[in-house]
C-alpha atoms as a PDB file:
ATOM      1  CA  UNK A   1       9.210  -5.868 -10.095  1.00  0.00           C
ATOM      2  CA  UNK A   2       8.173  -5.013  -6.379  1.00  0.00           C
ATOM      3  CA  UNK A   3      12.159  -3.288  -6.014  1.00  0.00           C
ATOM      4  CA  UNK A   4      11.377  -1.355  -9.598  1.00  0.00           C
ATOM      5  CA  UNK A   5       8.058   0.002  -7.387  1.00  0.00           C
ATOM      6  CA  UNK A   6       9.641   0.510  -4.555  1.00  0.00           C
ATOM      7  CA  UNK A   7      12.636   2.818  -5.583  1.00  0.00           C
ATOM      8  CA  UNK A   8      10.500   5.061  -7.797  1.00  0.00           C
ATOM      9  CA  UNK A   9      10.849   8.398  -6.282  1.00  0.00           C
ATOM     10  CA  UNK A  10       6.647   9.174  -6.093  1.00  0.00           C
ATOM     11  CA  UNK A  11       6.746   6.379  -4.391  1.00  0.00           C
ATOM     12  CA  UNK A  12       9.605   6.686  -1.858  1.00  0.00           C
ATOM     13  CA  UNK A  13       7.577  10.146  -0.733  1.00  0.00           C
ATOM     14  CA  UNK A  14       4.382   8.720  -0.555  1.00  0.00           C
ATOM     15  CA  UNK A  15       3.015   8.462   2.975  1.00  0.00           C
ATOM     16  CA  UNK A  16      -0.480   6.877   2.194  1.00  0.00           C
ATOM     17  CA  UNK A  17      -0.142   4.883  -0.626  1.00  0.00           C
ATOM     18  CA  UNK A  18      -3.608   3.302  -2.777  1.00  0.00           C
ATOM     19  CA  UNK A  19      -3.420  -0.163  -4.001  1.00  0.00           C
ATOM     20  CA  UNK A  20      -5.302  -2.323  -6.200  1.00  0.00           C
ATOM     21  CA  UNK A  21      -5.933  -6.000  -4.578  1.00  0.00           C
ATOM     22  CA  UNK A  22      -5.052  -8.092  -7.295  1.00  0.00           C
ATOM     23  CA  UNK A  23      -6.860 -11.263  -8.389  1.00  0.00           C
ATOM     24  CA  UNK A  24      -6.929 -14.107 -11.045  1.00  0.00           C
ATOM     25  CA  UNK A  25      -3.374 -13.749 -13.127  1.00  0.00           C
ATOM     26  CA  UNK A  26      -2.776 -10.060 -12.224  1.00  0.00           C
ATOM     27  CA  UNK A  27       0.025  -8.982 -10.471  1.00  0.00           C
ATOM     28  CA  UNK A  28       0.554 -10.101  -6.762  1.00  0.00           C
ATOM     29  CA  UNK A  29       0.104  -6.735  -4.794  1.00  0.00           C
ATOM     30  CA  UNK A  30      -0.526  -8.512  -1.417  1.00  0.00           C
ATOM     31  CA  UNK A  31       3.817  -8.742  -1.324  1.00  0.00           C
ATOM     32  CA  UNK A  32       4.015  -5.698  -2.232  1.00  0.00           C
ATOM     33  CA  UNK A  33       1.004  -4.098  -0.077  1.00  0.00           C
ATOM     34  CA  UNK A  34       2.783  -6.021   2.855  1.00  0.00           C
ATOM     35  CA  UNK A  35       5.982  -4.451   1.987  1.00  0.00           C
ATOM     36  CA  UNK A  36       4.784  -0.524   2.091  1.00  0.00           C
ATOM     37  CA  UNK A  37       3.182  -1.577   5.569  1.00  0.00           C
ATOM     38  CA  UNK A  38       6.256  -3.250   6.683  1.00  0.00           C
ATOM     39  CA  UNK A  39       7.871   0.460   6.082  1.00  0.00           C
ATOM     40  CA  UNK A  40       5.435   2.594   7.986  1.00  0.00           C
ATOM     41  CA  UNK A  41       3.390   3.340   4.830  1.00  0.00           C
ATOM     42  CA  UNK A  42      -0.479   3.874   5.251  1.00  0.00           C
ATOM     43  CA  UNK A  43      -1.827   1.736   2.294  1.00  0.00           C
ATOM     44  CA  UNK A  44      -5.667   1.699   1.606  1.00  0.00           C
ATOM     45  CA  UNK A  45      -7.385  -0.251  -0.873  1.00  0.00           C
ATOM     46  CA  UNK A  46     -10.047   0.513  -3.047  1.00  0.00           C
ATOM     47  CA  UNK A  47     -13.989  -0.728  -2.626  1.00  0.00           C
ATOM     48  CA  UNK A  48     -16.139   0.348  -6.016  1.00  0.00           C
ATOM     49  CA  UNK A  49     -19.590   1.616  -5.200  1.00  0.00           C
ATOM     50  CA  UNK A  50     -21.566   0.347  -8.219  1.00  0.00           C
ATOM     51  CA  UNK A  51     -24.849   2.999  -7.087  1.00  0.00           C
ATOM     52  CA  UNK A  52     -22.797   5.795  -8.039  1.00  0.00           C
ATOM     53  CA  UNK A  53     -19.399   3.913 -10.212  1.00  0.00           C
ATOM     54  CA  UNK A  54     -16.985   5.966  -7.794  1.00  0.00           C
ATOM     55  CA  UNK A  55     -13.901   4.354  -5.605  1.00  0.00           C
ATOM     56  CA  UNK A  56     -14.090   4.611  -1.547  1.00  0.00           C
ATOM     57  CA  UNK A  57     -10.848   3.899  -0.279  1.00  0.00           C
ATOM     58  CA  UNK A  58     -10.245   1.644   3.096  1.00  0.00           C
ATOM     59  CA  UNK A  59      -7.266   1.443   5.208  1.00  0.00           C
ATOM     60  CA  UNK A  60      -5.515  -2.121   5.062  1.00  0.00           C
ATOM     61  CA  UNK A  61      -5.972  -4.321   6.461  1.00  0.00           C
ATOM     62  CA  UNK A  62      -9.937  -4.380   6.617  1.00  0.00           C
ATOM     63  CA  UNK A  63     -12.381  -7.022   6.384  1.00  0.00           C
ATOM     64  CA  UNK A  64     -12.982  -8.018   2.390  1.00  0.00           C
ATOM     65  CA  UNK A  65     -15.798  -9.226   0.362  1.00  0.00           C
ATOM     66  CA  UNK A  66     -15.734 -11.573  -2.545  1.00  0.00           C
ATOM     67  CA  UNK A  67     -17.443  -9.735  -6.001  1.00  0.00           C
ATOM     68  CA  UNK A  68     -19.444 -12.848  -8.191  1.00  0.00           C
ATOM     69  CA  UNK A  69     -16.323 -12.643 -10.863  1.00  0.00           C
ATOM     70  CA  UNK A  70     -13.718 -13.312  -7.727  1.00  0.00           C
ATOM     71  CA  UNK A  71     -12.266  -9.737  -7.143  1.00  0.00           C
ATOM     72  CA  UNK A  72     -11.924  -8.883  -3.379  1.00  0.00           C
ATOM     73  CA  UNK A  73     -12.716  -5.904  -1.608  1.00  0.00           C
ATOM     74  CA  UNK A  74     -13.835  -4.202   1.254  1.00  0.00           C
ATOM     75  CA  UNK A  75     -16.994  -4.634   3.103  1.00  0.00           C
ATOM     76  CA  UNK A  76     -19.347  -1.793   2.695  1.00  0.00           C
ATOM     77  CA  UNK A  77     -19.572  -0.019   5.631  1.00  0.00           C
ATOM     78  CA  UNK A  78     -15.789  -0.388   6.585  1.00  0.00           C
ATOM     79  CA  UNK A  79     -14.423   2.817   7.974  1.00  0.00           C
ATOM     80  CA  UNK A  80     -13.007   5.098   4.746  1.00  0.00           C
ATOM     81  CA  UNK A  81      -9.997   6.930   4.367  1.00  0.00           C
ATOM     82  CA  UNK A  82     -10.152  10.173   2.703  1.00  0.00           C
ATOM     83  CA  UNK A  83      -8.955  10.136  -1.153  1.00  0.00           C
ATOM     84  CA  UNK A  84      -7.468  13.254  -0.948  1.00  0.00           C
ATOM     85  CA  UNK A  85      -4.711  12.349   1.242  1.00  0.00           C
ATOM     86  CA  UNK A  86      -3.278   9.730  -0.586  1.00  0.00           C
ATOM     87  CA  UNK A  87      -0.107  10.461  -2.465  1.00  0.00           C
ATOM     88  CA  UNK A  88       0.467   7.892  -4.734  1.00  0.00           C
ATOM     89  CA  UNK A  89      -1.771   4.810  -6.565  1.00  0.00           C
ATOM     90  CA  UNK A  90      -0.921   1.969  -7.778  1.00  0.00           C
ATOM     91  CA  UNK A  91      -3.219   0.283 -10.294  1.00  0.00           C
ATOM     92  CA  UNK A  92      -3.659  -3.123 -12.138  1.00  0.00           C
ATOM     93  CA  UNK A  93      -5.869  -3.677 -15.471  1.00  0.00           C
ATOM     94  CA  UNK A  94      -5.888  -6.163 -18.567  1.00  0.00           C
ATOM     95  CA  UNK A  95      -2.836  -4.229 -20.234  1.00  0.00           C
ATOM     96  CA  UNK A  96      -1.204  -0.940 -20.512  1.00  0.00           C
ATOM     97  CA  UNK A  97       0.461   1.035 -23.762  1.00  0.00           C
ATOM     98  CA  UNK A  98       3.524   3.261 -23.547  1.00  0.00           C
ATOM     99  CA  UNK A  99       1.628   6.376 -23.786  1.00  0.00           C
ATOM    100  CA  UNK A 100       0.230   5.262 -19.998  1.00  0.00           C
ATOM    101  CA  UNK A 101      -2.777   4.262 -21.475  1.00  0.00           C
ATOM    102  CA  UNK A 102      -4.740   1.655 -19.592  1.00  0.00           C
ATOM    103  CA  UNK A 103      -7.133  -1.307 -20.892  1.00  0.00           C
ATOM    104  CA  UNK A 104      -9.161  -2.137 -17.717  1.00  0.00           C
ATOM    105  CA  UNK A 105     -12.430  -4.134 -17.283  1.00  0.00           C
ATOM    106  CA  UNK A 106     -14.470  -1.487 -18.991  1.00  0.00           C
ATOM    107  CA  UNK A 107     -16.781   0.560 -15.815  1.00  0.00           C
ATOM    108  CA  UNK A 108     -14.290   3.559 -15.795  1.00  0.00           C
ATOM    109  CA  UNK A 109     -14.143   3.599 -11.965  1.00  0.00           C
ATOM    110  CA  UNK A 110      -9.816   4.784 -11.978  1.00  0.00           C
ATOM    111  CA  UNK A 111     -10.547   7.084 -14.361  1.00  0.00           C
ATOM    112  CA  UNK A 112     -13.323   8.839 -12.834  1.00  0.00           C
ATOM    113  CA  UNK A 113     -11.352   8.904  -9.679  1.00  0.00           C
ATOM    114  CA  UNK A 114      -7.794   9.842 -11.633  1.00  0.00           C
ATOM    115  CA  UNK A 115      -9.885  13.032 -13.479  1.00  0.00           C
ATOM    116  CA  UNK A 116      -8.851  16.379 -12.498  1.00  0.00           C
ATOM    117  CA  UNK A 117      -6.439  15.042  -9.598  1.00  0.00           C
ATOM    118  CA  UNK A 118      -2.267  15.805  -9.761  1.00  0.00           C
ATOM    119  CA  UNK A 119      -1.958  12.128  -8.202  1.00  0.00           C
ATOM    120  CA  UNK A 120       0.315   9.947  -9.648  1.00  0.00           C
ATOM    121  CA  UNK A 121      -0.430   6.997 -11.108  1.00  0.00           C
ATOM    122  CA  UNK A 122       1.604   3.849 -11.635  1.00  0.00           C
ATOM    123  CA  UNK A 123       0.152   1.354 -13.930  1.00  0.00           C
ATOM    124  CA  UNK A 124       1.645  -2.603 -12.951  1.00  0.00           C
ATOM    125  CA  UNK A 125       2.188  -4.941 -15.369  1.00  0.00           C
ATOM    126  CA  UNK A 126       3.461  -8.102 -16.866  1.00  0.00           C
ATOM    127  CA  UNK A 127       5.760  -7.967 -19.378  1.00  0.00           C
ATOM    128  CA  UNK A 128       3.456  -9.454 -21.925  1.00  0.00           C
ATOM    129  CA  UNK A 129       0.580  -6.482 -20.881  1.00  0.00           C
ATOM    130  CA  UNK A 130       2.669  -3.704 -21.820  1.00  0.00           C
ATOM    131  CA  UNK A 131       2.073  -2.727 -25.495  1.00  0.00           C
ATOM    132  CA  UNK A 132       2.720  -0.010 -28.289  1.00  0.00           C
ATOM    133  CA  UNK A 133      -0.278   1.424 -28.160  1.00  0.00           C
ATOM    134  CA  UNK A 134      -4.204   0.495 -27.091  1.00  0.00           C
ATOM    135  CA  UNK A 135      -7.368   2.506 -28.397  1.00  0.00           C
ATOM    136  CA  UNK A 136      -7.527   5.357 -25.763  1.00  0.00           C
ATOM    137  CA  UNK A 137     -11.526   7.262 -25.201  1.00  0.00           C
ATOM    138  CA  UNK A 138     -11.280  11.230 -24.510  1.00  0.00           C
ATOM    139  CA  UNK A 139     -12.086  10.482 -20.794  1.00  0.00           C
ATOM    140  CA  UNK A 140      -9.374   7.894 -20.496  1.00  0.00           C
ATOM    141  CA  UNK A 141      -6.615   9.157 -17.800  1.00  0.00           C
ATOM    142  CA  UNK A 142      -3.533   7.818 -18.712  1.00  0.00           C
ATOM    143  CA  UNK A 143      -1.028   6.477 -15.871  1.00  0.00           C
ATOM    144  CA  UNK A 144       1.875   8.299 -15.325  1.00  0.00           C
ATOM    145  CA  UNK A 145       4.348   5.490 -15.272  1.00  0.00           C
ATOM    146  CA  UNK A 146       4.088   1.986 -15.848  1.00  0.00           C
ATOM    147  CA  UNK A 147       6.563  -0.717 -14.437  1.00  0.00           C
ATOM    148  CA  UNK A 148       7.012  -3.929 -15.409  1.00  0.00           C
ATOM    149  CA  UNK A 149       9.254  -6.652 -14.358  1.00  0.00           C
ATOM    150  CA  UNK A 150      12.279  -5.850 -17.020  1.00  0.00           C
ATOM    151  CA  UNK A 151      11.168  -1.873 -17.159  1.00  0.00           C
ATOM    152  CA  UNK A 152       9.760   1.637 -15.841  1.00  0.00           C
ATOM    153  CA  UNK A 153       8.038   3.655 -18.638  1.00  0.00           C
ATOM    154  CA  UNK A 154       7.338   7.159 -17.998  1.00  0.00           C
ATOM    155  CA  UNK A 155       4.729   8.789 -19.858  1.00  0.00           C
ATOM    156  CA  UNK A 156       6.432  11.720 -21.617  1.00  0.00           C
ATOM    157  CA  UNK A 157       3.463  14.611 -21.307  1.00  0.00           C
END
């Protein structure tokens, strides 16, 4: 799956790439985060701010924090990188549809961020995650491509 990533053309022109850490049964990004470092590619990973449900990003690697329900992420008061220079994220959740929809853990923190912003967006799955279609909300952002081990699926506007 990580070659499938890694040839996509957004991502082959992104310069500072955003990454989900994964955790429990999701997708390995740390490979794959190593990888984009390993070719000169700024990577930062996301910290949610519960006070005000938005995404800070931090440059990897920084020092991380375990969350009560075992997700990692940065330490408050890690430096930031600025979200509008990043070219490309990549983003797990629970499961995906065709359409680019994505079923995450329900506090809308990507899609907040995704609003309004020409980023692109690539959804990572297993196989068994990707789906027909899931029940998609008026704010939802949908990703603009989703890649799984055995296929890329580009959402068609």
């Amino acid at each position: 799956m990580a070659e499938r990533v890694l040839a996509l053309p957004e991502l082959r022109r992104a310069r500072r790439v955003a990454s989900c850490l994964s955790f429990g049964r999701e997708l390995d990004t740390h490979r794959l985060i190593a990888r984009l470092v390993a070719e000169g590619r700024e990577v930062v990973v996301p910290r949610a701010e519960p006070r005000d449900r938005s995404l800070h990003f931090h440059r990897w690697p920084c020092a991380l924090e375990t969350l009560d329900f075992g997700l990692r992420q940065p330490r408050r008061g890690e430096p930031e990188s600025a979200a509008e220079e990043i070219d490309v994220v990549l983003v797990l959740g629970l499961g995906f549809d065709r359409r680019g929809f994505r079923l995450g853990y329900g506090a809308g923190y990507f899609d907040r961020f995704l609003a309004g912003r020409k980023l692109p967006a690539i959804g990572l799955a297993h196989d068994f995650q990707l789906v027909d279609e899931l029940p998609a909300e008026p704010h939802d952002v949908p990703m603009t491509i989703v890649v799984t081990a055995s296929e890329v699926v580009r959402r068609t506007a």
